[in-house]
PDB file of N, CA and C in Angstrom:
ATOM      1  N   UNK A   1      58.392 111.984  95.040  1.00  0.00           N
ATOM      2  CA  UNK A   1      59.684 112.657  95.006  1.00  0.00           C
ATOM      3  C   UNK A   1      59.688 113.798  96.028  1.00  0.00           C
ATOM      4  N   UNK A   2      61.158 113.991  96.785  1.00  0.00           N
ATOM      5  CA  UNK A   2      61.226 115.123  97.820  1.00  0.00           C
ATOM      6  C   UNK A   2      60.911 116.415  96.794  1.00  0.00           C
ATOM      7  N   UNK A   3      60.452 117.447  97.581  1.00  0.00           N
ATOM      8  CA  UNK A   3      60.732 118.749  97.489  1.00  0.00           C
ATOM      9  C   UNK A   3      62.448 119.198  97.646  1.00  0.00           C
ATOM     10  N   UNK A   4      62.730 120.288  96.646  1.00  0.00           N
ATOM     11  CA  UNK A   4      64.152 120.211  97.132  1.00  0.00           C
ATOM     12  C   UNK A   4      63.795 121.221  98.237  1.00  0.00           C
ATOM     13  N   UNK A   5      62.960 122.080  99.099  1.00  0.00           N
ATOM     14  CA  UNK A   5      63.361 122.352 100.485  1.00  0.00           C
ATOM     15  C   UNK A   5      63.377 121.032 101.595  1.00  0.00           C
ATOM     16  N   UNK A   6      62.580 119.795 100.896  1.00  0.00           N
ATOM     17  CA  UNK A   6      63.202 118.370 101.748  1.00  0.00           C
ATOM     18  C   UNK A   6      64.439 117.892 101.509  1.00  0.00           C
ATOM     19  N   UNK A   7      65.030 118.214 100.459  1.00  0.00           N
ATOM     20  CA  UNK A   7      66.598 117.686 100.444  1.00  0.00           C
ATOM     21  C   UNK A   7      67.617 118.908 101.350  1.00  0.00           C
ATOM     22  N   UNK A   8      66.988 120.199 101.284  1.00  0.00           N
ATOM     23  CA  UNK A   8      67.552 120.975 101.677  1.00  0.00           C
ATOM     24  C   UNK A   8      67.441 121.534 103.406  1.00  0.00           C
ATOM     25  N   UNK A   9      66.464 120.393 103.596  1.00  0.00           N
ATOM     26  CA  UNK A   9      66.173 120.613 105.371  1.00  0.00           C
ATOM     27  C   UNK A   9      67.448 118.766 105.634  1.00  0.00           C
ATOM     28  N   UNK A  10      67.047 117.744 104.475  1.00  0.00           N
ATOM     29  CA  UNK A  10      68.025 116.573 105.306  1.00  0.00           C
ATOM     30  C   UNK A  10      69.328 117.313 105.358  1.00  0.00           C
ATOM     31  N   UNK A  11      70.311 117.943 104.415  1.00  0.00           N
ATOM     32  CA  UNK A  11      71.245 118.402 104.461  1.00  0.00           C
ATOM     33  C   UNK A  11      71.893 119.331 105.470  1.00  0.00           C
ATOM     34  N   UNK A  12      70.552 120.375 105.925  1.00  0.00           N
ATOM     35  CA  UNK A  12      71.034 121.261 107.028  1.00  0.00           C
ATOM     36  C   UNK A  12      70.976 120.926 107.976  1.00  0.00           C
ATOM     37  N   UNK A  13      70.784 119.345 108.146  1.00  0.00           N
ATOM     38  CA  UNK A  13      70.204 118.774 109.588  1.00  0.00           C
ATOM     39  C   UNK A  13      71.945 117.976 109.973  1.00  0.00           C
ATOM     40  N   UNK A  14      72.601 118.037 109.106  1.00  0.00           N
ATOM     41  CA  UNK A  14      73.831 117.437 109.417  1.00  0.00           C
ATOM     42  C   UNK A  14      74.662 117.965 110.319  1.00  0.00           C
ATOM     43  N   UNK A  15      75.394 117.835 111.608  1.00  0.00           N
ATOM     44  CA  UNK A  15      76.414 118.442 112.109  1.00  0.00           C
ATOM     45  C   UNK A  15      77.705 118.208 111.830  1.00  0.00           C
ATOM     46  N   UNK A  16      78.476 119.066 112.303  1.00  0.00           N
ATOM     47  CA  UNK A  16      80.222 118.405 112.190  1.00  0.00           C
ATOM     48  C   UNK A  16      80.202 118.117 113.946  1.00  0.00           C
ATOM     49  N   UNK A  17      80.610 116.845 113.401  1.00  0.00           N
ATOM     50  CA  UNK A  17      80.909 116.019 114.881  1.00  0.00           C
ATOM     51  C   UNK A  17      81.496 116.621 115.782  1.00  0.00           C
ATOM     52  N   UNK A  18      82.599 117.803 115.257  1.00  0.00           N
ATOM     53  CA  UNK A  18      83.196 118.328 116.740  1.00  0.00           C
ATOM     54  C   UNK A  18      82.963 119.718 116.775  1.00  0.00           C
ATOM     55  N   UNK A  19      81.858 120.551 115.894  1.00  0.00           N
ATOM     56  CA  UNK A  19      81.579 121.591 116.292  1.00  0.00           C
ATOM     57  C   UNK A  19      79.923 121.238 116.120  1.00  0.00           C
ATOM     58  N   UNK A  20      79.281 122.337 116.938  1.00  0.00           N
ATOM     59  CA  UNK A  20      78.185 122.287 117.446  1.00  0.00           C
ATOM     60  C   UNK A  20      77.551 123.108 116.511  1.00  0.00           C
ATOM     61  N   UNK A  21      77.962 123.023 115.031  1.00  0.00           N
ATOM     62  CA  UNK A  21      77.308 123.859 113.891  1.00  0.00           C
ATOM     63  C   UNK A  21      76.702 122.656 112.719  1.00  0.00           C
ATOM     64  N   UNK A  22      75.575 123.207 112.264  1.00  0.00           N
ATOM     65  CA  UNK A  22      75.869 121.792 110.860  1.00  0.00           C
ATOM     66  C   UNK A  22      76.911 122.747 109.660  1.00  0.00           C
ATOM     67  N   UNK A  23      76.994 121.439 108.970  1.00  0.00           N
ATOM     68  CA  UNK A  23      78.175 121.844 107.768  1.00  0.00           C
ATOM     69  C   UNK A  23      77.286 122.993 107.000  1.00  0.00           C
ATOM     70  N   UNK A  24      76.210 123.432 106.572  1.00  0.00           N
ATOM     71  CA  UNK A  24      75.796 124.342 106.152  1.00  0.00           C
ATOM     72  C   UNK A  24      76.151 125.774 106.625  1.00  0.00           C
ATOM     73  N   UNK A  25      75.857 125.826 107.978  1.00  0.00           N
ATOM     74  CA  UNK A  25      75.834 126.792 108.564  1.00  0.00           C
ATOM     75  C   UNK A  25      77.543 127.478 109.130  1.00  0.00           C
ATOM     76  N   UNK A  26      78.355 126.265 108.741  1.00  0.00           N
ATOM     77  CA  UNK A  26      79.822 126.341 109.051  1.00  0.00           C
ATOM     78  C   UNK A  26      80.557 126.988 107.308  1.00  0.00           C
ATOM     79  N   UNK A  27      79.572 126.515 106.263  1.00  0.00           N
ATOM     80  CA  UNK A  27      79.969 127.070 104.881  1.00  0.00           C
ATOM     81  C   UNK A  27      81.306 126.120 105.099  1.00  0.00           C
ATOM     82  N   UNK A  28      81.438 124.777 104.948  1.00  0.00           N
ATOM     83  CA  UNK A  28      81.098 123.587 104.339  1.00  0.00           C
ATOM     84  C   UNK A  28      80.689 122.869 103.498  1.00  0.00           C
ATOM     85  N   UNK A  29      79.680 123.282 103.351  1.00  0.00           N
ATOM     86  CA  UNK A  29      78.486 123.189 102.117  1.00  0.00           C
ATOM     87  C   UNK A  29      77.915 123.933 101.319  1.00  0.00           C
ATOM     88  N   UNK A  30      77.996 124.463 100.318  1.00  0.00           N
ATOM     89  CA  UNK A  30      77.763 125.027  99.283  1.00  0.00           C
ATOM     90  C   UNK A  30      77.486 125.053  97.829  1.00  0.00           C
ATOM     91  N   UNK A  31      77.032 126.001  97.215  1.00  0.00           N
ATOM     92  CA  UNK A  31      76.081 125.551  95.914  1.00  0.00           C
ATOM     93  C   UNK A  31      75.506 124.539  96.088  1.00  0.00           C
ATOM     94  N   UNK A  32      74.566 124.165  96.131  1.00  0.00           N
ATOM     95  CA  UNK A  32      73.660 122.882  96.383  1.00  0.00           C
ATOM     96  C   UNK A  32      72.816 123.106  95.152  1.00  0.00           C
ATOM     97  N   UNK A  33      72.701 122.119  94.328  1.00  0.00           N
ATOM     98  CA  UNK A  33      71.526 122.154  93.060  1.00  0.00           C
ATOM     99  C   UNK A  33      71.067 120.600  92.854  1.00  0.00           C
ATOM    100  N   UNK A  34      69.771 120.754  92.914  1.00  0.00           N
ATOM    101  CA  UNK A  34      68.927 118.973  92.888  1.00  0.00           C
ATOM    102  C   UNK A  34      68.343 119.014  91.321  1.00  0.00           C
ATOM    103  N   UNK A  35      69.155 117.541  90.864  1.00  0.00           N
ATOM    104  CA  UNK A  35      68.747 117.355  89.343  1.00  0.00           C
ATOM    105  C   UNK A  35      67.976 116.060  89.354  1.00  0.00           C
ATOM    106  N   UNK A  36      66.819 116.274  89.486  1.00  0.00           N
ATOM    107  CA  UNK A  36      65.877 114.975  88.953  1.00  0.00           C
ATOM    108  C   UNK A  36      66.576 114.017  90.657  1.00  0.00           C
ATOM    109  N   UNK A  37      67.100 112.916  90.682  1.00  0.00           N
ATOM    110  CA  UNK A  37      67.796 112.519  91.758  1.00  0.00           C
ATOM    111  C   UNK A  37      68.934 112.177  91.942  1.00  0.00           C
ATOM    112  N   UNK A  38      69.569 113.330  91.710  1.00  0.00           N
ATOM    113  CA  UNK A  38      71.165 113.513  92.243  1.00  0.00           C
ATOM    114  C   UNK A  38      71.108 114.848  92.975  1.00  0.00           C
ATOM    115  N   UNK A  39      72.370 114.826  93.758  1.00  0.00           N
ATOM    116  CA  UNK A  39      72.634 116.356  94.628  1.00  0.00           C
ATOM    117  C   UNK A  39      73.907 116.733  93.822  1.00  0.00           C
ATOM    118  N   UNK A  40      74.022 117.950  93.744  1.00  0.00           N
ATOM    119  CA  UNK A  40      75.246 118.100  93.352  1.00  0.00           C
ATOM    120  C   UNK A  40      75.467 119.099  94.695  1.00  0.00           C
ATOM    121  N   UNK A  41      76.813 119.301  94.855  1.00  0.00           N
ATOM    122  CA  UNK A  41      77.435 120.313  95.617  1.00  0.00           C
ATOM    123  C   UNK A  41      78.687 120.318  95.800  1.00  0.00           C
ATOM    124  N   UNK A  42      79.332 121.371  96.703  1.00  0.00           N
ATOM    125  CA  UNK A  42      80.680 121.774  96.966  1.00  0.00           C
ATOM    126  C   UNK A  42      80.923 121.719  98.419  1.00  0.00           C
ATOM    127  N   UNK A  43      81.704 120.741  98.572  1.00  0.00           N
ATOM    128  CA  UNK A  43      82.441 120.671 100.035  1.00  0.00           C
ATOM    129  C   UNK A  43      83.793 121.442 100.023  1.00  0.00           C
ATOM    130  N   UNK A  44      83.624 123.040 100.932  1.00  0.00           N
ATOM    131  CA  UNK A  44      84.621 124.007 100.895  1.00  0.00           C
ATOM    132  C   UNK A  44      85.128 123.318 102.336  1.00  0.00           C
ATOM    133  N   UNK A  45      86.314 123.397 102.303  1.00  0.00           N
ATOM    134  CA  UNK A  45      87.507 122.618 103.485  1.00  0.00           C
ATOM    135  C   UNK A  45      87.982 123.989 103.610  1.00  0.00           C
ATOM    136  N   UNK A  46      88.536 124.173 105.210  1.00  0.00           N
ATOM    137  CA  UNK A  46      89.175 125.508 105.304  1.00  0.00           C
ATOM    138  C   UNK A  46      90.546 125.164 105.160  1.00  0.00           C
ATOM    139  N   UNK A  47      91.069 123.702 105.401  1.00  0.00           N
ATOM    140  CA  UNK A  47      92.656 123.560 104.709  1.00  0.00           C
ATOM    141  C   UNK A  47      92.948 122.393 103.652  1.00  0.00           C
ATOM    142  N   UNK A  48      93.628 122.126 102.931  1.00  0.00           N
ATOM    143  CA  UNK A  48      93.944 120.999 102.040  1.00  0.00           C
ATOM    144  C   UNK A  48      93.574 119.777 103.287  1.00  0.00           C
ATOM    145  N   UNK A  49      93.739 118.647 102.777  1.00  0.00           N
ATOM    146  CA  UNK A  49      93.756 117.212 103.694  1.00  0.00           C
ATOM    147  C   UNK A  49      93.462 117.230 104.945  1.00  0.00           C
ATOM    148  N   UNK A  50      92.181 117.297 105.178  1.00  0.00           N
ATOM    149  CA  UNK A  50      91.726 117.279 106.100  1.00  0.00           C
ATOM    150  C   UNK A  50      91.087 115.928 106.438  1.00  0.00           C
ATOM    151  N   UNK A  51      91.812 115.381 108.014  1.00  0.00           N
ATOM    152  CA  UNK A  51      91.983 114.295 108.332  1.00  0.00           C
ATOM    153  C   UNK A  51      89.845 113.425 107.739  1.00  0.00           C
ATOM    154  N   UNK A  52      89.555 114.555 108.367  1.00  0.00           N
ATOM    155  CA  UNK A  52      87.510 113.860 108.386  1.00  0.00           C
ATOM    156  C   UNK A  52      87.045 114.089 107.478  1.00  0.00           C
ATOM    157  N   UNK A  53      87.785 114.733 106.195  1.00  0.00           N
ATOM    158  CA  UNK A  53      87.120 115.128 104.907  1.00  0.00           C
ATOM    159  C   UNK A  53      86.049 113.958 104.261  1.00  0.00           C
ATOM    160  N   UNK A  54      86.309 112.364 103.871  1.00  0.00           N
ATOM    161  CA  UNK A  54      85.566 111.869 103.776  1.00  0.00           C
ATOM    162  C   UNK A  54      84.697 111.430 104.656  1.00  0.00           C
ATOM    163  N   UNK A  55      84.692 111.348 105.723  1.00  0.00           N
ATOM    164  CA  UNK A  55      83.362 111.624 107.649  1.00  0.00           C
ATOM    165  C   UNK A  55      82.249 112.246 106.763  1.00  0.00           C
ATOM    166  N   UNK A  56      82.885 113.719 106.374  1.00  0.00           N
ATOM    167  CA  UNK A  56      82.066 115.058 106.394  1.00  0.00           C
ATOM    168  C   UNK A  56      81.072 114.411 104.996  1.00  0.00           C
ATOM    169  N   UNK A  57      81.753 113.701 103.931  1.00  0.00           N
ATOM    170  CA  UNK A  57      80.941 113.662 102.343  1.00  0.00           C
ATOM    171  C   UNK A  57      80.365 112.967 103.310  1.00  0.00           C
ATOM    172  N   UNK A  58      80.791 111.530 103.869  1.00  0.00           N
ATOM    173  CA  UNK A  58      79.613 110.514 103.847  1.00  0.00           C
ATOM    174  C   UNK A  58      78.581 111.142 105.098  1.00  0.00           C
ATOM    175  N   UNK A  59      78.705 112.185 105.775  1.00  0.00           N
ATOM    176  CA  UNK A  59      77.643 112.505 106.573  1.00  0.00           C
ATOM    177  C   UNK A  59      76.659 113.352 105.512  1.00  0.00           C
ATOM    178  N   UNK A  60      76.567 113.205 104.797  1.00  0.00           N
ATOM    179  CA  UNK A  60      75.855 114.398 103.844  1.00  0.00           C
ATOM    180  C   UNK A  60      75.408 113.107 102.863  1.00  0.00           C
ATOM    181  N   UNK A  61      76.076 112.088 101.978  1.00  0.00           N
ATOM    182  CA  UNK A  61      75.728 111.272 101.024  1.00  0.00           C
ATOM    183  C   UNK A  61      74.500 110.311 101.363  1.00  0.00           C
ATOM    184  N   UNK A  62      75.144 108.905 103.143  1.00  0.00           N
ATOM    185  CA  UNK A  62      74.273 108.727 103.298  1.00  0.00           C
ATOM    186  C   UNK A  62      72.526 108.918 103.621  1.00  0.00           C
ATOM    187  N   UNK A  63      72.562 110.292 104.159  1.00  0.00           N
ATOM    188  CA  UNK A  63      71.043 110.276 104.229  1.00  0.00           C
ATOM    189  C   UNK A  63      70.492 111.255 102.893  1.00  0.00           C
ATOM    190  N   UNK A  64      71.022 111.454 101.896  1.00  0.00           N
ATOM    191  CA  UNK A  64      70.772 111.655 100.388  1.00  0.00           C
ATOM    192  C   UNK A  64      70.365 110.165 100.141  1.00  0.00           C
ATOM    193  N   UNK A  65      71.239 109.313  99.977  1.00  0.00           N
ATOM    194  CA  UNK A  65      71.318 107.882  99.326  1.00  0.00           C
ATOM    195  C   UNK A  65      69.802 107.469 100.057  1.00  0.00           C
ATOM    196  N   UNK A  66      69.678 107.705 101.408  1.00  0.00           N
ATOM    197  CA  UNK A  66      68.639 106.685 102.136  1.00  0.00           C
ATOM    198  C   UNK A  66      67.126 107.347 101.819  1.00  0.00           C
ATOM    199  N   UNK A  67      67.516 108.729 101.372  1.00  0.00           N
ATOM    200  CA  UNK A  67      66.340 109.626 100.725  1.00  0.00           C
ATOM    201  C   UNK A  67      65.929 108.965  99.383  1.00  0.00           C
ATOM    202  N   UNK A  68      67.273 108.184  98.524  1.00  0.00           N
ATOM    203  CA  UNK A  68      66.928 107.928  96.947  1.00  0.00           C
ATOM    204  C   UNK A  68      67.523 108.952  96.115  1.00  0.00           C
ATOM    205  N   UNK A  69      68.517 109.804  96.797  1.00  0.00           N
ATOM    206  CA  UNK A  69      69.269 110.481  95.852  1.00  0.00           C
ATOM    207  C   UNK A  69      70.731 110.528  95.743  1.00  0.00           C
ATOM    208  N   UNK A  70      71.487 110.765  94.537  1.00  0.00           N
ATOM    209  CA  UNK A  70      72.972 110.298  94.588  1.00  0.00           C
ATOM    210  C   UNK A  70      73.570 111.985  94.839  1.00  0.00           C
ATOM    211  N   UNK A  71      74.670 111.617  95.117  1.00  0.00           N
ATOM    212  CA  UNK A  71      75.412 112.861  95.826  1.00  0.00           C
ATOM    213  C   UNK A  71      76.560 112.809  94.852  1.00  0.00           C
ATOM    214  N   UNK A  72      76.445 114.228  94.042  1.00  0.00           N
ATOM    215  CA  UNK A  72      78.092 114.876  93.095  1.00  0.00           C
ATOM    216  C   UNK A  72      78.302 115.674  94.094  1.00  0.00           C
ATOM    217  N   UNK A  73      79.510 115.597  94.272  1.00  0.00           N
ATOM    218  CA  UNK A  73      80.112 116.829  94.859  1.00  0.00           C
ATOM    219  C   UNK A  73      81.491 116.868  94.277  1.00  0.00           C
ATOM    220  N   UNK A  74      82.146 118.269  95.024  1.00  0.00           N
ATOM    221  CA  UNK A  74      83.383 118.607  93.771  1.00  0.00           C
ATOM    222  C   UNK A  74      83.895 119.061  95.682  1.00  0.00           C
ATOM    223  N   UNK A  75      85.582 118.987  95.523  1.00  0.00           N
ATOM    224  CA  UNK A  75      85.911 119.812  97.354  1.00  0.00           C
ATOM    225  C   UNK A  75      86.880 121.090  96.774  1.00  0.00           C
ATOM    226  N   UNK A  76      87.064 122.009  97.430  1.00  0.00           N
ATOM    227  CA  UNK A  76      87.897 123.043  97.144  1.00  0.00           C
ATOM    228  C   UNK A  76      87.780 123.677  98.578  1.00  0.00           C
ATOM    229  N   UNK A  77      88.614 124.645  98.397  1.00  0.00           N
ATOM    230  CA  UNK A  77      89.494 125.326  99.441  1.00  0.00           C
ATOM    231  C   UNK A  77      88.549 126.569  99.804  1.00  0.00           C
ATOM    232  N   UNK A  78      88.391 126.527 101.589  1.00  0.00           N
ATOM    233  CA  UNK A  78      88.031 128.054 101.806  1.00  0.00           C
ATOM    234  C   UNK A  78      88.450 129.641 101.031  1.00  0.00           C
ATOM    235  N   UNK A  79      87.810 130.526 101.014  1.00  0.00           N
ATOM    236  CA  UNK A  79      89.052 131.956 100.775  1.00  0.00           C
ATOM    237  C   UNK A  79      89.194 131.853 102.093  1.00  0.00           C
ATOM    238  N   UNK A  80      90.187 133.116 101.912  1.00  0.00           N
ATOM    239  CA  UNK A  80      90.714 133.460 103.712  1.00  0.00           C
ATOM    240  C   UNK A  80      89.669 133.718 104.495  1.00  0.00           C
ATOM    241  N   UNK A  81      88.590 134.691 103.928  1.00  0.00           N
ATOM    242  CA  UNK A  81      87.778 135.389 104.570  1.00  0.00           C
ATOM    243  C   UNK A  81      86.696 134.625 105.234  1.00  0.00           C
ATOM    244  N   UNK A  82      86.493 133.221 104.015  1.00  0.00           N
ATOM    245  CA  UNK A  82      85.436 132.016 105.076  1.00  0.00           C
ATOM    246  C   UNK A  82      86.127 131.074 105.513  1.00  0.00           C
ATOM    247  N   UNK A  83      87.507 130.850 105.558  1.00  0.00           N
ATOM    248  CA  UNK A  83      88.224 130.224 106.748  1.00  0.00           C
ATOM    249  C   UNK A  83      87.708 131.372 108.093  1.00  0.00           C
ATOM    250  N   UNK A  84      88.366 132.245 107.931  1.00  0.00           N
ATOM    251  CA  UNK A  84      88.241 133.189 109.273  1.00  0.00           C
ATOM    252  C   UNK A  84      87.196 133.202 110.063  1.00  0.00           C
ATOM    253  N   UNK A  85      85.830 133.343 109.315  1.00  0.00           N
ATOM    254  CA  UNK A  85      84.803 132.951 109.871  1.00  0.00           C
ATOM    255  C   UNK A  85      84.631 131.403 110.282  1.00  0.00           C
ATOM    256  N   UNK A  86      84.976 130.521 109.493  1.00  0.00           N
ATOM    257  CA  UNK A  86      84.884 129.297 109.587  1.00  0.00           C
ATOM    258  C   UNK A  86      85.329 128.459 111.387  1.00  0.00           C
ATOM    259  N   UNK A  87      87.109 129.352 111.344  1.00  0.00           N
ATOM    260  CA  UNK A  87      88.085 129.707 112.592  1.00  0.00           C
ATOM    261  C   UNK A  87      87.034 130.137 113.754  1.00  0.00           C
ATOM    262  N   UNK A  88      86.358 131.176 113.705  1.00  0.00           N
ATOM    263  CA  UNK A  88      86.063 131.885 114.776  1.00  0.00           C
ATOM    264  C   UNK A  88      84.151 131.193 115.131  1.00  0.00           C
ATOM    265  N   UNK A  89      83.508 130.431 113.947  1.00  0.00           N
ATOM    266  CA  UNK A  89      82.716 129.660 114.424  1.00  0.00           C
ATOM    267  C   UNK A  89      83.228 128.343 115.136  1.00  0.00           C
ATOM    268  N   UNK A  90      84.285 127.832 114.792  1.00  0.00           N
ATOM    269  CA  UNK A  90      84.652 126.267 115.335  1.00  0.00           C
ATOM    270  C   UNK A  90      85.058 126.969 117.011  1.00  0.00           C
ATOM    271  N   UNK A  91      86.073 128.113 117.024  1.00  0.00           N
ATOM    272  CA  UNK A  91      86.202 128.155 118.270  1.00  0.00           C
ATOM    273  C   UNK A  91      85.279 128.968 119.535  1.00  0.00           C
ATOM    274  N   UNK A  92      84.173 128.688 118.854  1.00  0.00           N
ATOM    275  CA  UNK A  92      83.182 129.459 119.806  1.00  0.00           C
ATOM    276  C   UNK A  92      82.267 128.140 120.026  1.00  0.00           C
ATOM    277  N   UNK A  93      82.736 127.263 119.609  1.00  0.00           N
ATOM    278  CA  UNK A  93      81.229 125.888 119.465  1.00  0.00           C
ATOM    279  C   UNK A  93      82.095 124.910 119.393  1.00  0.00           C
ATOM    280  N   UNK A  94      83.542 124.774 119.410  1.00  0.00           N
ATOM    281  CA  UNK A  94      84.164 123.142 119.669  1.00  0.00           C
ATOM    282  C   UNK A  94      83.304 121.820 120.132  1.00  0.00           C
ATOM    283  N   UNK A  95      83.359 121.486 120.710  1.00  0.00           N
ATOM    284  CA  UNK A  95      82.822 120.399 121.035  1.00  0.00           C
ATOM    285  C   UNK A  95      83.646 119.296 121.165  1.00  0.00           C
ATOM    286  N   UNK A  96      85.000 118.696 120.634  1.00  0.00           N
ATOM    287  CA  UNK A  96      85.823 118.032 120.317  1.00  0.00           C
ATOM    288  C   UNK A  96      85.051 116.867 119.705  1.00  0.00           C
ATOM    289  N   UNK A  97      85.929 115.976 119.105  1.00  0.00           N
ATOM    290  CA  UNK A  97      85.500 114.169 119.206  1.00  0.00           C
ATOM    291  C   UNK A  97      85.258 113.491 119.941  1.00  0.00           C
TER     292      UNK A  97
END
């Protein structure tokens, strides 16, 4: 069985395809807790319906799944304050599609 700092290095190893951050480090990803072999976590979106929202789970699920672990997650909404940051990391590191 992984260590959860091995579930917690596959996870931070993820990028968002059009910024040059992984979803961790964009706060994206949050609360992370490993139960026996499931992930649970929170995918924070900085707006409702966001076109890549499911992109973003399955970039995070499959290499859980290919590890042997299942992925809960719950999605909710930035506050303002980690949109803003969220805003001012995407436009310093774009990258586009």
């Amino acid at each position: 069985m992984k260590t959860e700092q091995d579930i917690l290095k596959v996870i931070s190893e993820v990028k968002h395809p059009a910024i040059d951050h992984s979803l961790l480090d964009l706060g994206i990803i949050k609360d992370v807790a490993i139960y026996d072999k499931t992930v649970d976590l929170k995918f924070v979106f900085p707006f409702p319906n966001i076109p890549i929202a499911d992109s973003l789970i399955d970039s995070i699920k499959i290499p859980l799944n290919n590890n042997g672990y299942t992925l809960f997650s719950d999605v909710i909404l930035m506050t303002e304050e980690e949109r803003a940051r969220f805003m001012q990391m995407e436009a310093e590191a774009w990258k586009g599609l």
